[in-house]
Protein backbone atom coordinates (compact mmCIF):
# COMPACT_ATOMS: atom_id res chain seq x y z
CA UNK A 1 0.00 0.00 0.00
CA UNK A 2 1.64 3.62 -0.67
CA UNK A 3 2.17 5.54 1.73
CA UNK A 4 0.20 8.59 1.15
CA UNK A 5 -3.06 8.03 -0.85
CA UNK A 6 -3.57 10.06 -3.60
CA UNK A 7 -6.88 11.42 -2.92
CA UNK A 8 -9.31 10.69 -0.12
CA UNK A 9 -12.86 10.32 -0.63
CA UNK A 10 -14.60 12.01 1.98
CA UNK A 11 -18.44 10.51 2.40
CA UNK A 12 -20.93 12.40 4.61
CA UNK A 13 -24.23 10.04 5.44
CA UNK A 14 -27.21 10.00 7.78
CA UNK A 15 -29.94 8.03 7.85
CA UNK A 16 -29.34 6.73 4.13
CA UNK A 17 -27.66 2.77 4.04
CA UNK A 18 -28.70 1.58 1.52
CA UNK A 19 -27.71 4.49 -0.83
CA UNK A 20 -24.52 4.45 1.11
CA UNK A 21 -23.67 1.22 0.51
CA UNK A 22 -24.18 1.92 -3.69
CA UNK A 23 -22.16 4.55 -2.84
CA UNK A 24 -18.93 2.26 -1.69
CA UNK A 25 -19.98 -0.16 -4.58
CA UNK A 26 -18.94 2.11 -6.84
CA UNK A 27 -15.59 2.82 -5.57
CA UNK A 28 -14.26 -0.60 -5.27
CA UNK A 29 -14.94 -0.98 -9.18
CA UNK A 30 -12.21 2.45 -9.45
CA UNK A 31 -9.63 1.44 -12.12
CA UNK A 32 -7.69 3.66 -9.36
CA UNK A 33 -5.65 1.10 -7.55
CA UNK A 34 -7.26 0.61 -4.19
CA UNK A 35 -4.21 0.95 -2.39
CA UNK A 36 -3.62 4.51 -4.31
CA UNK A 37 -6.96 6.32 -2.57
CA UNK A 38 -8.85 6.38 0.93
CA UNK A 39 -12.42 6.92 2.10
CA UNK A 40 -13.41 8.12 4.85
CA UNK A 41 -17.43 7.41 5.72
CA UNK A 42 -18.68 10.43 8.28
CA UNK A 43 -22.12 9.58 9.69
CA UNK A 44 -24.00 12.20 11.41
CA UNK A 45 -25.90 10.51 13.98
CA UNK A 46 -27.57 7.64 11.95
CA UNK A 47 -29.69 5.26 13.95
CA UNK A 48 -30.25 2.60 11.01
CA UNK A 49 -27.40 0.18 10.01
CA UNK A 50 -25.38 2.70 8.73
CA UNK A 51 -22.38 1.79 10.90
CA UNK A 52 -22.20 -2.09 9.52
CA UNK A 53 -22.61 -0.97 6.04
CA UNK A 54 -19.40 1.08 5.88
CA UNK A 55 -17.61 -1.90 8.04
CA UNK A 56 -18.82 -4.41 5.46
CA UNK A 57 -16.37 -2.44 3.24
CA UNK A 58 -13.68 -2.42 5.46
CA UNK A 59 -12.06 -5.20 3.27
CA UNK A 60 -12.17 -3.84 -0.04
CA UNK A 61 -11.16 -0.27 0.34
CA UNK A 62 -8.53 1.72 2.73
CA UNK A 63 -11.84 2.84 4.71
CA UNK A 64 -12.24 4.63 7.91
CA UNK A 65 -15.52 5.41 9.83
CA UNK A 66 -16.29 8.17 12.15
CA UNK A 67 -19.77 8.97 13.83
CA UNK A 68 -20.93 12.21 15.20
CA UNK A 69 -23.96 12.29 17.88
CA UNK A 70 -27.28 13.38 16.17
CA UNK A 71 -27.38 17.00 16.93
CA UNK A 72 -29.48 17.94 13.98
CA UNK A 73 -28.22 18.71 10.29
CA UNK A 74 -24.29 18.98 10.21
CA UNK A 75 -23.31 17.90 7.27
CA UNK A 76 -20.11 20.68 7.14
CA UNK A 77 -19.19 19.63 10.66
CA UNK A 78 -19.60 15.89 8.92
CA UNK A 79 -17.28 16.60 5.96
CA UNK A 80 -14.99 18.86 8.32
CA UNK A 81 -13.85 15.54 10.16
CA UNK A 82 -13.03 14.03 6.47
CA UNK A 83 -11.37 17.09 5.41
CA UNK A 84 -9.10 16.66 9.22
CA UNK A 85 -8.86 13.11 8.51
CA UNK A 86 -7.56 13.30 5.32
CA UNK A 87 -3.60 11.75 4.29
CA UNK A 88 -4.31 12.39 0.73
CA UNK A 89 -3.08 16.08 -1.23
CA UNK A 90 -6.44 15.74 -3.12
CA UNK A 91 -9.89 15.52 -1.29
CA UNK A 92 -12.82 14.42 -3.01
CA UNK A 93 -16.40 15.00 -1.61
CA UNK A 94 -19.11 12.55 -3.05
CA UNK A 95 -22.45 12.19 -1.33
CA UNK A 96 -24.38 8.72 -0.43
CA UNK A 97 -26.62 8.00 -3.26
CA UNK A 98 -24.02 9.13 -6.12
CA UNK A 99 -22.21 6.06 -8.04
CA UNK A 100 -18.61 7.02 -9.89
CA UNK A 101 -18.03 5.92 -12.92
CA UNK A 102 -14.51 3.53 -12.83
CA UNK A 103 -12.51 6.60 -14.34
CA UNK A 104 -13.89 8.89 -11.71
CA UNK A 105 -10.45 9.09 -9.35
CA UNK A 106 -8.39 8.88 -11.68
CA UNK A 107 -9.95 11.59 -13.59
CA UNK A 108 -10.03 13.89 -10.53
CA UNK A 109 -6.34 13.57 -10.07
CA UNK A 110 -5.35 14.32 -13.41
CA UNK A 111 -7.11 17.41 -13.45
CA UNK A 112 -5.36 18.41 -10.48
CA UNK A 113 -1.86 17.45 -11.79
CA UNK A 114 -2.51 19.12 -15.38
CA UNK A 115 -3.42 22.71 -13.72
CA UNK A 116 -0.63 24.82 -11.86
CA UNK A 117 -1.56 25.74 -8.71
CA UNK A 118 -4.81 24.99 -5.83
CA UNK A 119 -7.69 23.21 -8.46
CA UNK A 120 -11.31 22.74 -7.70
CA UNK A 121 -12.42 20.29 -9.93
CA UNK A 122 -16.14 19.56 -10.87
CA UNK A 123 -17.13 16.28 -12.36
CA UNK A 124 -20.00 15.56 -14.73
CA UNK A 125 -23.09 14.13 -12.73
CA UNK A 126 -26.09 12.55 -14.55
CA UNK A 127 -29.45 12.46 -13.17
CA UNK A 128 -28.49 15.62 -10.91
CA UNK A 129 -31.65 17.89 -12.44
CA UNK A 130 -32.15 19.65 -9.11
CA UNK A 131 -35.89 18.20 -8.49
CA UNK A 132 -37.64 15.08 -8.52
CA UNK A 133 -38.53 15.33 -12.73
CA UNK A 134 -36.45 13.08 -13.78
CA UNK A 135 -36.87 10.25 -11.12
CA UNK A 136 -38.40 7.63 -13.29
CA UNK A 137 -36.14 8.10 -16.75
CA UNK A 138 -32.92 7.62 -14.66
CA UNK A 139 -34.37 4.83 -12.63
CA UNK A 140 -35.47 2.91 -15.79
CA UNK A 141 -32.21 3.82 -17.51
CA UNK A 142 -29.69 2.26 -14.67
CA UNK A 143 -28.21 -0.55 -14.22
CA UNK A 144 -26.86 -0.91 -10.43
CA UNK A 145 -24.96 -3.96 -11.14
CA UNK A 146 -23.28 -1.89 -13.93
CA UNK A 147 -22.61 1.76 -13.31
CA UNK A 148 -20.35 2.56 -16.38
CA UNK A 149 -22.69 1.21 -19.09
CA UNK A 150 -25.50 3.31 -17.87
CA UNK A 151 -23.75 6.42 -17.54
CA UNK A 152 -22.44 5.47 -21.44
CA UNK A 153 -25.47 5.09 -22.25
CA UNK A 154 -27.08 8.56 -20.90
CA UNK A 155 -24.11 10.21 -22.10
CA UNK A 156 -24.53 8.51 -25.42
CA UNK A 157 -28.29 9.50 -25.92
CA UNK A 158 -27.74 12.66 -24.35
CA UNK A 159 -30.11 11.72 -21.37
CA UNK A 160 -30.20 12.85 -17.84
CA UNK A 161 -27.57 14.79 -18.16
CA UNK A 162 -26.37 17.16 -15.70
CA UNK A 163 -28.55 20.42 -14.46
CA UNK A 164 -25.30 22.23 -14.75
CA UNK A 165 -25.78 21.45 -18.36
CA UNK A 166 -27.56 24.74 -18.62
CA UNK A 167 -25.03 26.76 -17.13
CA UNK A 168 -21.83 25.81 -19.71
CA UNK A 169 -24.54 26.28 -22.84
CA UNK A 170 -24.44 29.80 -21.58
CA UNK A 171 -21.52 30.42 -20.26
CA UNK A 172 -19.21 28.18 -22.03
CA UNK A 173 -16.84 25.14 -20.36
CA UNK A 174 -13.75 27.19 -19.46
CA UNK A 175 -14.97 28.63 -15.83
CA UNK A 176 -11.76 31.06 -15.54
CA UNK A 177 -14.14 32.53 -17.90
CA UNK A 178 -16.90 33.67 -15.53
CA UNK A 179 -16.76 35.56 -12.26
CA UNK A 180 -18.69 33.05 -9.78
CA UNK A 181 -17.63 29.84 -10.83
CA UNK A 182 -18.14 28.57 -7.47
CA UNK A 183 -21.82 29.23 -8.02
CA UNK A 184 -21.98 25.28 -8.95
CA UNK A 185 -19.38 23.82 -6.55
CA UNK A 186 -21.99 21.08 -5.43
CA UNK A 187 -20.47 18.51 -3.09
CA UNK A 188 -22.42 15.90 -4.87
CA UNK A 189 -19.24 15.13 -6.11
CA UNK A 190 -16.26 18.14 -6.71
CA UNK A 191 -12.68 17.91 -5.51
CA UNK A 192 -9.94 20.40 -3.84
CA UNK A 193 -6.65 20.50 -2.74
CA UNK A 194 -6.76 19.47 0.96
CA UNK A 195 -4.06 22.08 1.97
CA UNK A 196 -5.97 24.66 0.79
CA UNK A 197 -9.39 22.80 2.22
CA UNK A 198 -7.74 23.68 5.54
CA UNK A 199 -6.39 26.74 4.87
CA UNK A 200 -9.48 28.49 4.09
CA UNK A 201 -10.69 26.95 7.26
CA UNK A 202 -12.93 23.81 5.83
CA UNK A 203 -16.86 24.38 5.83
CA UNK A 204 -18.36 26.78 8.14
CA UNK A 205 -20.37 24.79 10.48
CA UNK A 206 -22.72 27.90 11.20
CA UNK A 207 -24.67 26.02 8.43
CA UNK A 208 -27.37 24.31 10.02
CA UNK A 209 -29.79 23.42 7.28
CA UNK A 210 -29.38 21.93 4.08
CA UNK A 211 -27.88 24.40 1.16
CA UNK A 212 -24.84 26.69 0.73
CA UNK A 213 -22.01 25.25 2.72
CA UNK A 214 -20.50 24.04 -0.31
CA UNK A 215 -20.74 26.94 -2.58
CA UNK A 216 -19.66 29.28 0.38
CA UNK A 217 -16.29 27.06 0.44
CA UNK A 218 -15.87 27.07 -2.78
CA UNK A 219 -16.25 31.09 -3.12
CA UNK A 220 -13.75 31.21 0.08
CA UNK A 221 -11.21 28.95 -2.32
CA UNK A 222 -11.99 30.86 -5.41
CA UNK A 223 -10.71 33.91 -3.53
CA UNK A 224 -7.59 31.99 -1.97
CA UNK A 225 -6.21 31.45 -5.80
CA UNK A 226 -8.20 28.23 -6.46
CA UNK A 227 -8.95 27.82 -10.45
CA UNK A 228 -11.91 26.11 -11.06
CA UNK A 229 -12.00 23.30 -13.80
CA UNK A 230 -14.61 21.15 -15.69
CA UNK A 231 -13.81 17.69 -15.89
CA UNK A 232 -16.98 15.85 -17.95
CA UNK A 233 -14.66 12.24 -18.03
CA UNK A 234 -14.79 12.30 -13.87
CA UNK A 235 -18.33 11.16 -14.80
CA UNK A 236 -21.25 9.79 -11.83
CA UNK A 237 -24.71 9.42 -11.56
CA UNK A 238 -27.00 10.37 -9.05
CA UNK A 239 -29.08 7.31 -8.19
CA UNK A 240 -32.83 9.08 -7.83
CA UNK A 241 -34.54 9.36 -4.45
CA UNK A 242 -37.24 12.26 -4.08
CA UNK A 243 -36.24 15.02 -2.57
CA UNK A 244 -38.68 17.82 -0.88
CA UNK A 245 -37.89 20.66 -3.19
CA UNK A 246 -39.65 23.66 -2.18
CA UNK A 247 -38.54 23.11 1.48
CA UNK A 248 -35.14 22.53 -0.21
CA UNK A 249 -34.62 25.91 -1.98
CA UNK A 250 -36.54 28.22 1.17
CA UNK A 251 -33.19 26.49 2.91
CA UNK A 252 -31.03 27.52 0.86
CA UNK A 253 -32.00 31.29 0.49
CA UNK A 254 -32.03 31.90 4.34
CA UNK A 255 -28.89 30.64 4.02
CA UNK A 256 -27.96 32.39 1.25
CA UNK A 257 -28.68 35.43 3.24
CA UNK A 258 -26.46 34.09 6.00
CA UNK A 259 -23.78 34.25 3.52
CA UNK A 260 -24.77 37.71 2.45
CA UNK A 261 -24.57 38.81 6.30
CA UNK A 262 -20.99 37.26 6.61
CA UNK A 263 -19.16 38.63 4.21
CA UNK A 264 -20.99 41.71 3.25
CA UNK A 265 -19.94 41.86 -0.61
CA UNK A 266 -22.47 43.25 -3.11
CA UNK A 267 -21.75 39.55 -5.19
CA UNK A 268 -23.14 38.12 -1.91
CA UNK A 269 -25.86 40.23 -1.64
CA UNK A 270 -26.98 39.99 -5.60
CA UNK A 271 -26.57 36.46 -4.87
CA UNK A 272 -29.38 36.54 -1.62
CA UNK A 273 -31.68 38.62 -3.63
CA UNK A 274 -31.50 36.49 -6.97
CA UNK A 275 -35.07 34.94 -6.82
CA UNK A 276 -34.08 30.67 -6.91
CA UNK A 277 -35.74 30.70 -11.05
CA UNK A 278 -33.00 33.18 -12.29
CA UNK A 279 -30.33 31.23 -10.81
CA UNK A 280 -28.64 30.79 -14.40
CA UNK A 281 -28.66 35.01 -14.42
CA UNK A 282 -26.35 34.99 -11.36
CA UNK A 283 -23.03 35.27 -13.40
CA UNK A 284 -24.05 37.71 -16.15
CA UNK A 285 -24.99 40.11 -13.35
CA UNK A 286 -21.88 39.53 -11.38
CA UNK A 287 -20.20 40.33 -14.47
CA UNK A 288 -22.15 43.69 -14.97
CA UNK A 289 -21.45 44.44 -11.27
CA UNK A 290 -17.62 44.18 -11.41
């Protein structure tokens, strides 16, 4: 086994085993030696058989398990203890419920070692549409037993493809292009240099409810020197579970209006006050307000 990993995988879970467990499936079929990268499972306060899942594992991948008491939603506090944890230069954050694709690692780390300087890379994730209305077409179109085929198969038909899809039609693929490209650093599945992880200080676990911790990293990294870089071959899918939507965004503009608050910048506040169905307009007026 080397020494120092190449990139840890850093898992945040509650309540959620069985996607969990697809989860780990998917990274011991990783054409990235197993001894080369290291997961490490954070469970924040699961009562269900969370716990054995990840131990089931134990003897396939370089995995370590840590469990935080149930003290409501922490999933930056959750990720924070991968982030601490990590050996690895590279971190990778991939929730339960999304399957990599074999080439997923390995693409990660070469995006990293082709760009000079701190990277934050962002994969290529099908099925992520943002809602529930695309449950059933991804569900009929994948194959658990065979992750890569499916995802070939999307890709091929152009099908299920990624809600971020939207945002490179307008803005183009090269995000040194646009001013916020940490507007869509989802922690479905992205990447970062751990060093600079910790620099920046990790998540801030003022974020008690689900939405924003990971975009308010990544705009902390894009201001610390990170470049941000699209990487469509680190493909995954999202495997579909409904999700409460409405509930979901009224999260994630209180806390966008935490974030406004904190740092007190007028991207921050055009960000707060951008109603969630102009989302896409965010970066066109960030660029007429710079």
């Amino acid at each position: 086994m080397s020494d120092v990993p190449r990139c840890t995988v850093v898992i945040p879970t509650y309540n959620r085993s069985d996607l969990l467990r697809h989860s780990l499936e998917s990274l011991t079929r990783q054409r990235m030696p197993a001894d080369e990268f290291e997961v490490v499972v954070v469970d924040d306060g699961s009562c269900d058989d969370t716990a054995d899942v990840a131990a089931s594992f134990q003897s396939r991948l370089n995995l370590r398990y840590h469990y935080q008491s149930d003290e409501g939603f922490r999933a930056a506090a959750a990720r924070n203890i991968g982030i601490a944890d990590a050996r690895a230069p590279i971190c990778v954050f991939a929730d339960d419920g999304v399957m990599l694709h074999a080439d997923n690692l390995i693409q990660h780390v070469a995006s990293h070692e082709a760009t000079p300087g701190p990277t934050a890379v962002l994969p290529y994730l099908y099925g992520f549409s943002g809602d529930d209305t695309n449950i059933e077409v991804v569900t009929e179109r994948l194959d658990l037993d065979d992750i890569d085929a499916s995802i070939e198969r999307m890709q091929a038909k152009r099908e299920c493809r990624d809600i971020r899809e939207l945002f490179y039609d307008r803005y183009g693929e090269d995000l040194t292009r646009v001013p916020a490209p940490w507007q869509i650093f989802w922690t479905a599945n992205v990447s970062a240099d751990t060093r600079q992880l910790r620099a920046v200080g990790s998540f801030d676990e003022k974020f008690r409810t689900w939405g924003g911790e990971d975009i308010d990293l990544g705009y902390r990294l894009h201001r610390a020197g990170a470049r941000f870089v699209l990487n469509r071959q680190a493909k995954a899918v999202h495997v579909p579970h409904a999700k409460p939507f409405d509930e979901l965004m009224k999260s994630a503009t209180q806390n966008y209006r935490y974030m406004a608050e904190k740092y007190g910048t007028a991207l921050m506040r055009l960000l707060a006050e951008l109603p969630p169905k102009r989302f896409l307009d965010f970066n066109e007026l960030a660029t007429a307000a710079t």
